[in-house]
PDB file of N, CA and C in Angstrom:
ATOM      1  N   UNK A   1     -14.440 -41.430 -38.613  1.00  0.00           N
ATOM      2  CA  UNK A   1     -14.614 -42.639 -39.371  1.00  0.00           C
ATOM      3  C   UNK A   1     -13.333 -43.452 -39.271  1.00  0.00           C
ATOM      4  N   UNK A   2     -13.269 -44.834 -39.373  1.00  0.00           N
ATOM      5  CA  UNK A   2     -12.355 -45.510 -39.450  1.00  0.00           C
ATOM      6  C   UNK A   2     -12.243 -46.256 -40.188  1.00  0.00           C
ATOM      7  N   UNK A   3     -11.152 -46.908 -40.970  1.00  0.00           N
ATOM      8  CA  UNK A   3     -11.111 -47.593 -42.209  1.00  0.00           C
ATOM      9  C   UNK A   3     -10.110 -48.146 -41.765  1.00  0.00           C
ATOM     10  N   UNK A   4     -10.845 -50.000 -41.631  1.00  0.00           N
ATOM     11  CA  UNK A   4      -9.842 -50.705 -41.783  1.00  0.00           C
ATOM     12  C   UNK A   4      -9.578 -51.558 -43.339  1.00  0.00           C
ATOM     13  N   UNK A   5      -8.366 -51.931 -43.069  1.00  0.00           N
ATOM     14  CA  UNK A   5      -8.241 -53.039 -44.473  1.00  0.00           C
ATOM     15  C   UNK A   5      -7.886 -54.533 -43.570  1.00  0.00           C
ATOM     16  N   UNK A   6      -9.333 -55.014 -43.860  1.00  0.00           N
ATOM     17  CA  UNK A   6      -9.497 -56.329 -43.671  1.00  0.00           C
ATOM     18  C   UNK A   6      -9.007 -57.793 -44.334  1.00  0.00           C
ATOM     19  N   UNK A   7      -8.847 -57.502 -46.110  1.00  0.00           N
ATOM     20  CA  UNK A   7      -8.432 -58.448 -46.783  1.00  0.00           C
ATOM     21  C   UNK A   7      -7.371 -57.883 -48.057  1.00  0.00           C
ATOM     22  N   UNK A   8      -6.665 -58.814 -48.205  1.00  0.00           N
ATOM     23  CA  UNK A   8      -6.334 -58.155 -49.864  1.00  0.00           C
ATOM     24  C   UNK A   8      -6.203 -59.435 -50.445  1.00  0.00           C
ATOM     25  N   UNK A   9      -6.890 -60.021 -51.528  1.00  0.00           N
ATOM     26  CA  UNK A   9      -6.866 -60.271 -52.565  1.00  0.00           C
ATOM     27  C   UNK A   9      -5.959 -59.951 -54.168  1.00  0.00           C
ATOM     28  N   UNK A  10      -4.922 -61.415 -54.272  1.00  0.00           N
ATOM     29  CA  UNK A  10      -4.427 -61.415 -55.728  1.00  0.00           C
ATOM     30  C   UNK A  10      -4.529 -62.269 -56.533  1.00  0.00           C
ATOM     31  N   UNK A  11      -4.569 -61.857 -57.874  1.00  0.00           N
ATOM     32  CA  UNK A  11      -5.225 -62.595 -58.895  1.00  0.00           C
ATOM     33  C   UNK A  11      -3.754 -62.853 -59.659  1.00  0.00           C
ATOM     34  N   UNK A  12      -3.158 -64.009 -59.032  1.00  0.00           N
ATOM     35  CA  UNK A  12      -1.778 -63.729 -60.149  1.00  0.00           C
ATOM     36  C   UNK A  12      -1.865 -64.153 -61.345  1.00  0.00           C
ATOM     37  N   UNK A  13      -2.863 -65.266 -62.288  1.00  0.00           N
ATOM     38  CA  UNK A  13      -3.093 -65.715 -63.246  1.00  0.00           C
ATOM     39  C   UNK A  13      -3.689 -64.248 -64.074  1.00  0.00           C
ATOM     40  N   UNK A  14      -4.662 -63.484 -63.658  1.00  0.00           N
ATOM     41  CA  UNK A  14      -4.650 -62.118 -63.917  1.00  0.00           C
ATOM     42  C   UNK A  14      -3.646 -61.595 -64.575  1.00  0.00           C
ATOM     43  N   UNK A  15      -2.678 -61.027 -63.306  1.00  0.00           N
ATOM     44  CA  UNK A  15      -1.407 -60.413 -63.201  1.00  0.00           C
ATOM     45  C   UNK A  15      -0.294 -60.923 -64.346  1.00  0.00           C
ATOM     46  N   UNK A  16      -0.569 -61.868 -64.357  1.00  0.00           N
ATOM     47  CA  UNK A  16       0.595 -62.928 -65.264  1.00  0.00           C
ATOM     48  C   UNK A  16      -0.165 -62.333 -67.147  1.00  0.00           C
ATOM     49  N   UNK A  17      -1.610 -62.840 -67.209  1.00  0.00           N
ATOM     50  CA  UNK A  17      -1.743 -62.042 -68.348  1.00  0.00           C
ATOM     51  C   UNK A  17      -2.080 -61.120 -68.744  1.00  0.00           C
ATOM     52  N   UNK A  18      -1.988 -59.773 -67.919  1.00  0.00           N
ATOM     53  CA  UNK A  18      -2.339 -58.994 -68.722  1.00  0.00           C
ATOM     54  C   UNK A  18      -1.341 -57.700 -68.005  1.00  0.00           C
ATOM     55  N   UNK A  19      -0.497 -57.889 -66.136  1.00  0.00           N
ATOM     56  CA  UNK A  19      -0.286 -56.443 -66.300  1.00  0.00           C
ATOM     57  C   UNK A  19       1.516 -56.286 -66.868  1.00  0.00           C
ATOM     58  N   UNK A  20       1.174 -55.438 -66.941  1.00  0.00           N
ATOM     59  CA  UNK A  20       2.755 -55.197 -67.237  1.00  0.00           C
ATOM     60  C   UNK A  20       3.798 -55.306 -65.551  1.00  0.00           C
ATOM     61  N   UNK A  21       4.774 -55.986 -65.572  1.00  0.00           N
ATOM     62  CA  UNK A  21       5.729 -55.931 -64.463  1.00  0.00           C
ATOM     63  C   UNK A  21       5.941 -54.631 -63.885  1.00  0.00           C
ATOM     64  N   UNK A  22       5.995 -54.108 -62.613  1.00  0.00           N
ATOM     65  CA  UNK A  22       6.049 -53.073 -61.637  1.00  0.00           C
ATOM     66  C   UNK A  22       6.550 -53.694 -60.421  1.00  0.00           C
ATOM     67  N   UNK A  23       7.226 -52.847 -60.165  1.00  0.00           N
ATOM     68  CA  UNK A  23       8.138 -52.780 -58.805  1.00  0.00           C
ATOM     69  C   UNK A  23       7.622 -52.310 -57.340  1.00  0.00           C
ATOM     70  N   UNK A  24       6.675 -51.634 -57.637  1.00  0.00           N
ATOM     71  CA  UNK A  24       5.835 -51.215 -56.330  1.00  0.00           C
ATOM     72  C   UNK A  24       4.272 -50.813 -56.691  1.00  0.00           C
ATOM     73  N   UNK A  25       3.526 -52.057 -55.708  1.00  0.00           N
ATOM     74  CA  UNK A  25       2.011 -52.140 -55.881  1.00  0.00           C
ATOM     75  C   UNK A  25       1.732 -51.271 -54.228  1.00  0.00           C
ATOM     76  N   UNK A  26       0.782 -51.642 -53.765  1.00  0.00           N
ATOM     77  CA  UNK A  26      -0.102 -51.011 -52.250  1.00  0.00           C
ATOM     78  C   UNK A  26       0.860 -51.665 -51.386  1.00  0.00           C
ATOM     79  N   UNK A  27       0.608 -50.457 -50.182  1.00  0.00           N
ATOM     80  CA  UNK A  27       1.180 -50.395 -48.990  1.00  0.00           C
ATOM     81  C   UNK A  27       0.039 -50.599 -47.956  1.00  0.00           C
ATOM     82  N   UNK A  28      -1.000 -51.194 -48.354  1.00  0.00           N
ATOM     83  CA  UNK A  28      -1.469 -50.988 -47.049  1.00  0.00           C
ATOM     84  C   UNK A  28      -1.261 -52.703 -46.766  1.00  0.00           C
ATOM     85  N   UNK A  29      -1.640 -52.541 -45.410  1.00  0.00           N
ATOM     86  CA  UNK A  29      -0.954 -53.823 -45.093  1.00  0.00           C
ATOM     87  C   UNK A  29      -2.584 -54.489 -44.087  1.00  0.00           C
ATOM     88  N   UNK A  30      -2.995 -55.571 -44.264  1.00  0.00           N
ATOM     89  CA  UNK A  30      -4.206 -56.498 -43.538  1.00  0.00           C
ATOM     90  C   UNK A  30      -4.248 -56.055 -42.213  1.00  0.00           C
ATOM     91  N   UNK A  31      -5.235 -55.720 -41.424  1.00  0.00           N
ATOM     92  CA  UNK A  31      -5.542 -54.896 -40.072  1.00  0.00           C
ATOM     93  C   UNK A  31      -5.163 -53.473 -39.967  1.00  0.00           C
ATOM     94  N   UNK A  32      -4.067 -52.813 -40.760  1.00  0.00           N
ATOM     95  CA  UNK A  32      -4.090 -51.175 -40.767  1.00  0.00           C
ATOM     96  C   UNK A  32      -4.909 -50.889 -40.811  1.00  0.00           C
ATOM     97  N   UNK A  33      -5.215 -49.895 -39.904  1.00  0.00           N
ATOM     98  CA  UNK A  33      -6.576 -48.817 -39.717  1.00  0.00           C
ATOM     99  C   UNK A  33      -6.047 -47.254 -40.080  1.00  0.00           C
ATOM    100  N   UNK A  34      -7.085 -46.775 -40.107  1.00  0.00           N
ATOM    101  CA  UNK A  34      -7.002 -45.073 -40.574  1.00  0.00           C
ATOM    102  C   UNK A  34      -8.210 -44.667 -39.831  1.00  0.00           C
ATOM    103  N   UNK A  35      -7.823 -43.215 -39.899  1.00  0.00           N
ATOM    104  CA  UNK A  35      -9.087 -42.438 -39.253  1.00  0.00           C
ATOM    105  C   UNK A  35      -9.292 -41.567 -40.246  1.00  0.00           C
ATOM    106  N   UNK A  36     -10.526 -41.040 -40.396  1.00  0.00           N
ATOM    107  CA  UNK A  36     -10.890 -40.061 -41.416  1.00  0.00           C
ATOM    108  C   UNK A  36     -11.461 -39.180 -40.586  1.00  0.00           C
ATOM    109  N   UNK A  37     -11.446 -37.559 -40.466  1.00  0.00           N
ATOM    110  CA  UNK A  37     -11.833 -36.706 -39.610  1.00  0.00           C
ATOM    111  C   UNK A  37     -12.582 -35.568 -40.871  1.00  0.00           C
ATOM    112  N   UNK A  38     -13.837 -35.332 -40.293  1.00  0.00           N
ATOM    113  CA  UNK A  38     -14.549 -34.286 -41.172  1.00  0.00           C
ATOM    114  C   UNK A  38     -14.404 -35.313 -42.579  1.00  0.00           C
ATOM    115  N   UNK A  39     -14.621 -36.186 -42.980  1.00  0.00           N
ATOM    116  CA  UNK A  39     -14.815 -37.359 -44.251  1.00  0.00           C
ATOM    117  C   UNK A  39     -13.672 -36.888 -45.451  1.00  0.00           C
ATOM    118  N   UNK A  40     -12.466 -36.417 -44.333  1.00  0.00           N
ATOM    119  CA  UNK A  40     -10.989 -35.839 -45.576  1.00  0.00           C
ATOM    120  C   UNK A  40     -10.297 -37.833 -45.580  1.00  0.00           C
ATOM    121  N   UNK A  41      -9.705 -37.188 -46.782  1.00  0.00           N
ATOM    122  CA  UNK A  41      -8.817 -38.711 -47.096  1.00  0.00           C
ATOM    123  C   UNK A  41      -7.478 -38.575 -45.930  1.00  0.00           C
ATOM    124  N   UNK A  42      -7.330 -40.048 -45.151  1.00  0.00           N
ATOM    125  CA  UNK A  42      -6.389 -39.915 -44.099  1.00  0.00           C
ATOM    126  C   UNK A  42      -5.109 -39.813 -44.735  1.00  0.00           C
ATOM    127  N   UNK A  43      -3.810 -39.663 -44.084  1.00  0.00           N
ATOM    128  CA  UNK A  43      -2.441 -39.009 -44.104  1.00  0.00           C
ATOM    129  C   UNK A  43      -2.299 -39.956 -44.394  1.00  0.00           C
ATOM    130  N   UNK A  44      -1.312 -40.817 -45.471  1.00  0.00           N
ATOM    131  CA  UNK A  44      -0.599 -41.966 -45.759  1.00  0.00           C
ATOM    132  C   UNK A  44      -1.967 -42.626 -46.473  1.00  0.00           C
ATOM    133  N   UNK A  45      -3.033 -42.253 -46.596  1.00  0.00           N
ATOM    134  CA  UNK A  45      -4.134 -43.223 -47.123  1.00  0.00           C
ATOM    135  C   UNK A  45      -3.884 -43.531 -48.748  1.00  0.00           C
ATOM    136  N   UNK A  46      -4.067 -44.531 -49.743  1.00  0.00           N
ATOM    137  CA  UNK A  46      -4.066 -44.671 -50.922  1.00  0.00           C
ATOM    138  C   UNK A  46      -4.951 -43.645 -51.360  1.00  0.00           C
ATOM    139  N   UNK A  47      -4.374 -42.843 -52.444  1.00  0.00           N
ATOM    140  CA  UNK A  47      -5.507 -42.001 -53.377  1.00  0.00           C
ATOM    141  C   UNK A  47      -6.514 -42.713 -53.824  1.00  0.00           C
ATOM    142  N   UNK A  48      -6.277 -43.606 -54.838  1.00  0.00           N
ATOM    143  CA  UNK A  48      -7.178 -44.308 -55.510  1.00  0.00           C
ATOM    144  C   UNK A  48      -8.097 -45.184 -54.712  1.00  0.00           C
ATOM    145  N   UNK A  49      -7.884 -46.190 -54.063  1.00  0.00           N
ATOM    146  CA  UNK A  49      -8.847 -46.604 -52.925  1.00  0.00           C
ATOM    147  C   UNK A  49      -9.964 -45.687 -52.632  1.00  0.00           C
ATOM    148  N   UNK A  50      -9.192 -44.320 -51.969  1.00  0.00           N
ATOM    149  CA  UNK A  50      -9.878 -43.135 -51.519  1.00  0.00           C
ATOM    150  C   UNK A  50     -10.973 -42.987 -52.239  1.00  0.00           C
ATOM    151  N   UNK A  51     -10.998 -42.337 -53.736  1.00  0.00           N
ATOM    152  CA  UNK A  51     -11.604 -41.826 -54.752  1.00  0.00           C
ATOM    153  C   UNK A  51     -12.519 -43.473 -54.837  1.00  0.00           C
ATOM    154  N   UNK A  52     -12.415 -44.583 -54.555  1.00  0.00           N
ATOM    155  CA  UNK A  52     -13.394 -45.601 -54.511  1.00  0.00           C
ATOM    156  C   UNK A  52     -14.617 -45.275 -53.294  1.00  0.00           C
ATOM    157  N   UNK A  53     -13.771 -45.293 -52.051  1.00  0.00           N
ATOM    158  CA  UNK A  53     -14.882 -44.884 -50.776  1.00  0.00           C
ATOM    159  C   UNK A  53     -15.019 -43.422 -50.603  1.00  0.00           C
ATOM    160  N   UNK A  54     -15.010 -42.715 -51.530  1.00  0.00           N
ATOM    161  CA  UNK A  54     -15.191 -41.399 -50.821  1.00  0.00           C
ATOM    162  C   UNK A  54     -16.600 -40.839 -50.783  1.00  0.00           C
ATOM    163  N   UNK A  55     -17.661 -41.384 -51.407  1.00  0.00           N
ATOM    164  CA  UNK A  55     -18.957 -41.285 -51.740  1.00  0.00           C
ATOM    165  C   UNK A  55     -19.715 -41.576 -50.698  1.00  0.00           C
ATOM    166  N   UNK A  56     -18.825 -42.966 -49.908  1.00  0.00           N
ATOM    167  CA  UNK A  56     -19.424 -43.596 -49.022  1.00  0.00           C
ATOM    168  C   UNK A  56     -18.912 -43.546 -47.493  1.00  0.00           C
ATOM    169  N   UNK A  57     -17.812 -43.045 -47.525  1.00  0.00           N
ATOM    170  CA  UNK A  57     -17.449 -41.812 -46.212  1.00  0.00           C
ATOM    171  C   UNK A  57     -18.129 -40.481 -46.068  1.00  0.00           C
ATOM    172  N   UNK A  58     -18.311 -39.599 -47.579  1.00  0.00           N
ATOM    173  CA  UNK A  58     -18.912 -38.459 -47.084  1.00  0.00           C
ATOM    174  C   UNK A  58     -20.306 -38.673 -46.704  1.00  0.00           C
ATOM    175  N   UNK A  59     -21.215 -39.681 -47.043  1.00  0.00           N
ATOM    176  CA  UNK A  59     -21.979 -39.607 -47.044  1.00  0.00           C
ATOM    177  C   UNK A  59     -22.480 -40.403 -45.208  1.00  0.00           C
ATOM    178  N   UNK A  60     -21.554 -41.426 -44.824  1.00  0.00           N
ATOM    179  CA  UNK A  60     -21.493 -41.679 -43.415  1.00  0.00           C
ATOM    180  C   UNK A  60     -21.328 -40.310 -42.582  1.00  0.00           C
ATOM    181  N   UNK A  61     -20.022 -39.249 -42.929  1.00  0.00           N
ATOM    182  CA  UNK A  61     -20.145 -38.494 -42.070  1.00  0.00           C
ATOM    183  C   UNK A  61     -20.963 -37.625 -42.143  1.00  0.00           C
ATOM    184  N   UNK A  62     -22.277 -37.448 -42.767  1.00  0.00           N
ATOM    185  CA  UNK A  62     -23.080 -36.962 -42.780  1.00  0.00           C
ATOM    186  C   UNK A  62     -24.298 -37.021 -41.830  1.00  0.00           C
ATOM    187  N   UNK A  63     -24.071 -38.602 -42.063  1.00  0.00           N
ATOM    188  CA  UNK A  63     -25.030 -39.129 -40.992  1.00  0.00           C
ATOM    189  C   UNK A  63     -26.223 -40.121 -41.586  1.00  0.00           C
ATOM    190  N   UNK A  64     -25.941 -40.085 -43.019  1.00  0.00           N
ATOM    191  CA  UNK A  64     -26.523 -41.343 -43.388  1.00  0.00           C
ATOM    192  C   UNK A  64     -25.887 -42.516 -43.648  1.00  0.00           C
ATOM    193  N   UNK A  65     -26.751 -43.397 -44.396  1.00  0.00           N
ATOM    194  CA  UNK A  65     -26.150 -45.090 -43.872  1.00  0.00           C
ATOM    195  C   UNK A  65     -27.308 -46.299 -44.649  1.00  0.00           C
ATOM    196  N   UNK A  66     -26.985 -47.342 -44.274  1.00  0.00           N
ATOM    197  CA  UNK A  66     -28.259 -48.235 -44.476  1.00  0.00           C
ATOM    198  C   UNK A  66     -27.972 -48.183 -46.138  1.00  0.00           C
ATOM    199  N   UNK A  67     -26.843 -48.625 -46.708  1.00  0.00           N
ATOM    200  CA  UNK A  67     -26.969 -48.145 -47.984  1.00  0.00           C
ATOM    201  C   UNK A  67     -27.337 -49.602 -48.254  1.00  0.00           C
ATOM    202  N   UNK A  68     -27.976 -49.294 -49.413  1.00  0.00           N
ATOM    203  CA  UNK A  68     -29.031 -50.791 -50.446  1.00  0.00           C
ATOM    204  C   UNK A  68     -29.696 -51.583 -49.775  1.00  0.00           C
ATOM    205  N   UNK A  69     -30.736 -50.730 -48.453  1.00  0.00           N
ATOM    206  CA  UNK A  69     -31.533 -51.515 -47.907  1.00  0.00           C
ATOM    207  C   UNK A  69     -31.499 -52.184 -47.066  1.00  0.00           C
ATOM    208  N   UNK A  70     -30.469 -52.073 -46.173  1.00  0.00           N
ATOM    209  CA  UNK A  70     -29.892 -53.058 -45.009  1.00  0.00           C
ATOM    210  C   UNK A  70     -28.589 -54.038 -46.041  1.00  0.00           C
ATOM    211  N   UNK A  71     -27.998 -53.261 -46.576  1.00  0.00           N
ATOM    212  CA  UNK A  71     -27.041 -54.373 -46.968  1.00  0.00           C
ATOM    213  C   UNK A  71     -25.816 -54.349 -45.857  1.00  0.00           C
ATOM    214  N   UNK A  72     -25.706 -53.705 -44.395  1.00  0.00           N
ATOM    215  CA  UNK A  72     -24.747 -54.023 -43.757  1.00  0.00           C
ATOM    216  C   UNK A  72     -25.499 -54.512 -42.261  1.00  0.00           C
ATOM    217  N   UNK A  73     -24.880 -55.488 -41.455  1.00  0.00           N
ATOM    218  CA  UNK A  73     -25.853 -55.248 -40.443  1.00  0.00           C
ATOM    219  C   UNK A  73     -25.974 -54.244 -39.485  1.00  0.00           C
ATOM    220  N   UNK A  74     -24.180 -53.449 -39.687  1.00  0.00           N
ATOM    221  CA  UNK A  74     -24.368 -52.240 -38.976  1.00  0.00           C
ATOM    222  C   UNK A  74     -24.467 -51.041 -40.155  1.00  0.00           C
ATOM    223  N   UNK A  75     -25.929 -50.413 -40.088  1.00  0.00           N
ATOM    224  CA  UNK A  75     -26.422 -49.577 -41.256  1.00  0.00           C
ATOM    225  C   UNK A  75     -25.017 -48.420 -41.054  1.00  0.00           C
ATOM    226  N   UNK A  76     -24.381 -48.138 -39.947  1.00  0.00           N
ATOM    227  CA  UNK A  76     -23.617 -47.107 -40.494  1.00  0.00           C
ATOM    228  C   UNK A  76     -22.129 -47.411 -39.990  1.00  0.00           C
ATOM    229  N   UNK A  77     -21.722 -48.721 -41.454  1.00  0.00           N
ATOM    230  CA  UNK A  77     -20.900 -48.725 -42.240  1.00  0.00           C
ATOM    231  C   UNK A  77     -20.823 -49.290 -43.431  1.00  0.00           C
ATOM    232  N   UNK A  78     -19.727 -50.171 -44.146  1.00  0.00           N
ATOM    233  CA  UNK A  78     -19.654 -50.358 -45.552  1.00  0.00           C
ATOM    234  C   UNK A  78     -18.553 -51.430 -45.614  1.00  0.00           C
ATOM    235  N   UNK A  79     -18.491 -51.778 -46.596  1.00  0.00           N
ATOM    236  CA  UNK A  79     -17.647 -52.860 -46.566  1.00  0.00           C
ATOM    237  C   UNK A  79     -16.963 -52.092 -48.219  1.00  0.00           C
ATOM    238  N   UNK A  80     -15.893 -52.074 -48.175  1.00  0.00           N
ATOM    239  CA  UNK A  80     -15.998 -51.400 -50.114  1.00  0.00           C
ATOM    240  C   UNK A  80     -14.493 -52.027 -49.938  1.00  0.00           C
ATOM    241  N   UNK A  81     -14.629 -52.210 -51.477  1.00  0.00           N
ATOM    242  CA  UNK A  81     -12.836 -52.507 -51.822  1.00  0.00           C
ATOM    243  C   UNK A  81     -12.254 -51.487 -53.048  1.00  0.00           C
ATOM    244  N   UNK A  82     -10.968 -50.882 -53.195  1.00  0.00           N
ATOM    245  CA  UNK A  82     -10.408 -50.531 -53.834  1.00  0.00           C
ATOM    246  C   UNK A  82     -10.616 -51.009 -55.366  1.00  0.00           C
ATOM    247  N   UNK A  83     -10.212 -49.907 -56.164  1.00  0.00           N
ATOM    248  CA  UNK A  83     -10.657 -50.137 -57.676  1.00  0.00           C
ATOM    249  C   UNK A  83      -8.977 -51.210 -58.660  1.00  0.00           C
ATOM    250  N   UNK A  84      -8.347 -52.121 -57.603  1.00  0.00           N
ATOM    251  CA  UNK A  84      -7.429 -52.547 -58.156  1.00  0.00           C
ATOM    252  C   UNK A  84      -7.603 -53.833 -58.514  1.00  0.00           C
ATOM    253  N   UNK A  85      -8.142 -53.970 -59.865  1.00  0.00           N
ATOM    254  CA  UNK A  85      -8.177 -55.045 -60.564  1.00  0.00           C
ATOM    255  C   UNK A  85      -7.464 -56.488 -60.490  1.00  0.00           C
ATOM    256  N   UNK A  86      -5.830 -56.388 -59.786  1.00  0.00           N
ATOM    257  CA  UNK A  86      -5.172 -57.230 -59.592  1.00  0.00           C
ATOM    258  C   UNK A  86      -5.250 -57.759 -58.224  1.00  0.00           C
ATOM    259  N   UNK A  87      -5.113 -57.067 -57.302  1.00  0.00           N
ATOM    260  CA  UNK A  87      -4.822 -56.804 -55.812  1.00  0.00           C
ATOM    261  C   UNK A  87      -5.666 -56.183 -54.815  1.00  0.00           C
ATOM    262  N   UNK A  88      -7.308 -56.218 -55.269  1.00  0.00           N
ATOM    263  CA  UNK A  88      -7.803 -55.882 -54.541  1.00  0.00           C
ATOM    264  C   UNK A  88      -7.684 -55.697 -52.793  1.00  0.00           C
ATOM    265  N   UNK A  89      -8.066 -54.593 -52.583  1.00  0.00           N
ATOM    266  CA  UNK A  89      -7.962 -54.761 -50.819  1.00  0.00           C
ATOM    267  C   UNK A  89      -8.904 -54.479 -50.078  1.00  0.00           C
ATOM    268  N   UNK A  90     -10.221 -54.490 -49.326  1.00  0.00           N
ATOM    269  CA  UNK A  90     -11.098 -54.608 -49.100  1.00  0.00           C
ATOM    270  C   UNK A  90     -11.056 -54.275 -47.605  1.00  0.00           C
ATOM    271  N   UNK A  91     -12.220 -53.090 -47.319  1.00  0.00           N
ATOM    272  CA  UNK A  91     -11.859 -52.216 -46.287  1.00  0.00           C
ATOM    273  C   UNK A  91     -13.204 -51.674 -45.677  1.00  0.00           C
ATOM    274  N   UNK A  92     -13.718 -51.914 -44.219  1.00  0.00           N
ATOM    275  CA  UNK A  92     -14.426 -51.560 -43.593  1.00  0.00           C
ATOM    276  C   UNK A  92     -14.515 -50.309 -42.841  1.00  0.00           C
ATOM    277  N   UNK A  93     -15.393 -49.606 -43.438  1.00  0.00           N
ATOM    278  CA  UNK A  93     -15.445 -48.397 -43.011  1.00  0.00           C
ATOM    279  C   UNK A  93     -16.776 -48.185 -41.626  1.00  0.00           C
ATOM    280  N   UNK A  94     -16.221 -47.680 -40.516  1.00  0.00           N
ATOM    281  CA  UNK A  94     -17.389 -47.640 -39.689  1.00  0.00           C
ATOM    282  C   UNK A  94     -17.197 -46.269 -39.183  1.00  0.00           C
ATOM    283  N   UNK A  95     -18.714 -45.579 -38.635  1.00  0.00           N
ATOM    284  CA  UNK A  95     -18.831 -44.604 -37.977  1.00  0.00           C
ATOM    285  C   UNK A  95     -18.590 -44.786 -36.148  1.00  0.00           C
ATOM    286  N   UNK A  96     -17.190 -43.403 -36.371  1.00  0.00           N
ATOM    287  CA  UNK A  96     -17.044 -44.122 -34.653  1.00  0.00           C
ATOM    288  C   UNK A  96     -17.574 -43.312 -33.749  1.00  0.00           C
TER     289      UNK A  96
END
């Protein structure tokens, strides 16, 4: 499987009211790719992201797909974004 991160998205009016100041947000950076082997979370991959697509990796490397009816045009992948409220990053997962 491969997982790229296609977009990231920030909400600084968000950010401004409600998170608290931090010094280090995500590392992944727009076009980084990963490989996922046997549907394990890749080396350097975000945990949390992970624990977002991991339902929808194990279930690609399984060999199913087509999730919600044709909601991708290629049934075996996904489009999913990370569970970060501020900074979303949004990441295509395909079967290679």
């Amino acid at each position: 499987m491969r997982i790229t991160a296609m977009r990231q998205t920030v909400y600084e009016d968000l950010m401004a009211r409600y998170e608290n100041p931090i010094e280090h947000t995500c590392d992944i950076k727009v076009g980084q790719s990963f490989i996922s082997v046997g549907a394990q979370c890749p080396e350097g991959f975000c945990e949390s992201a992970w624990e977002t697509m991991r339902p929808f990796v194990e279930a690609l490397a399984r060999g199913e797909g087509n999730f919600y009816d044709g909601w991708m045009q290629n049934p075996h992948s996904a489009m999913l974004s990370c569970n970060d409220g501020f900074r979303p990053v949004s990441f295509y997962v395909e079967v290679l």
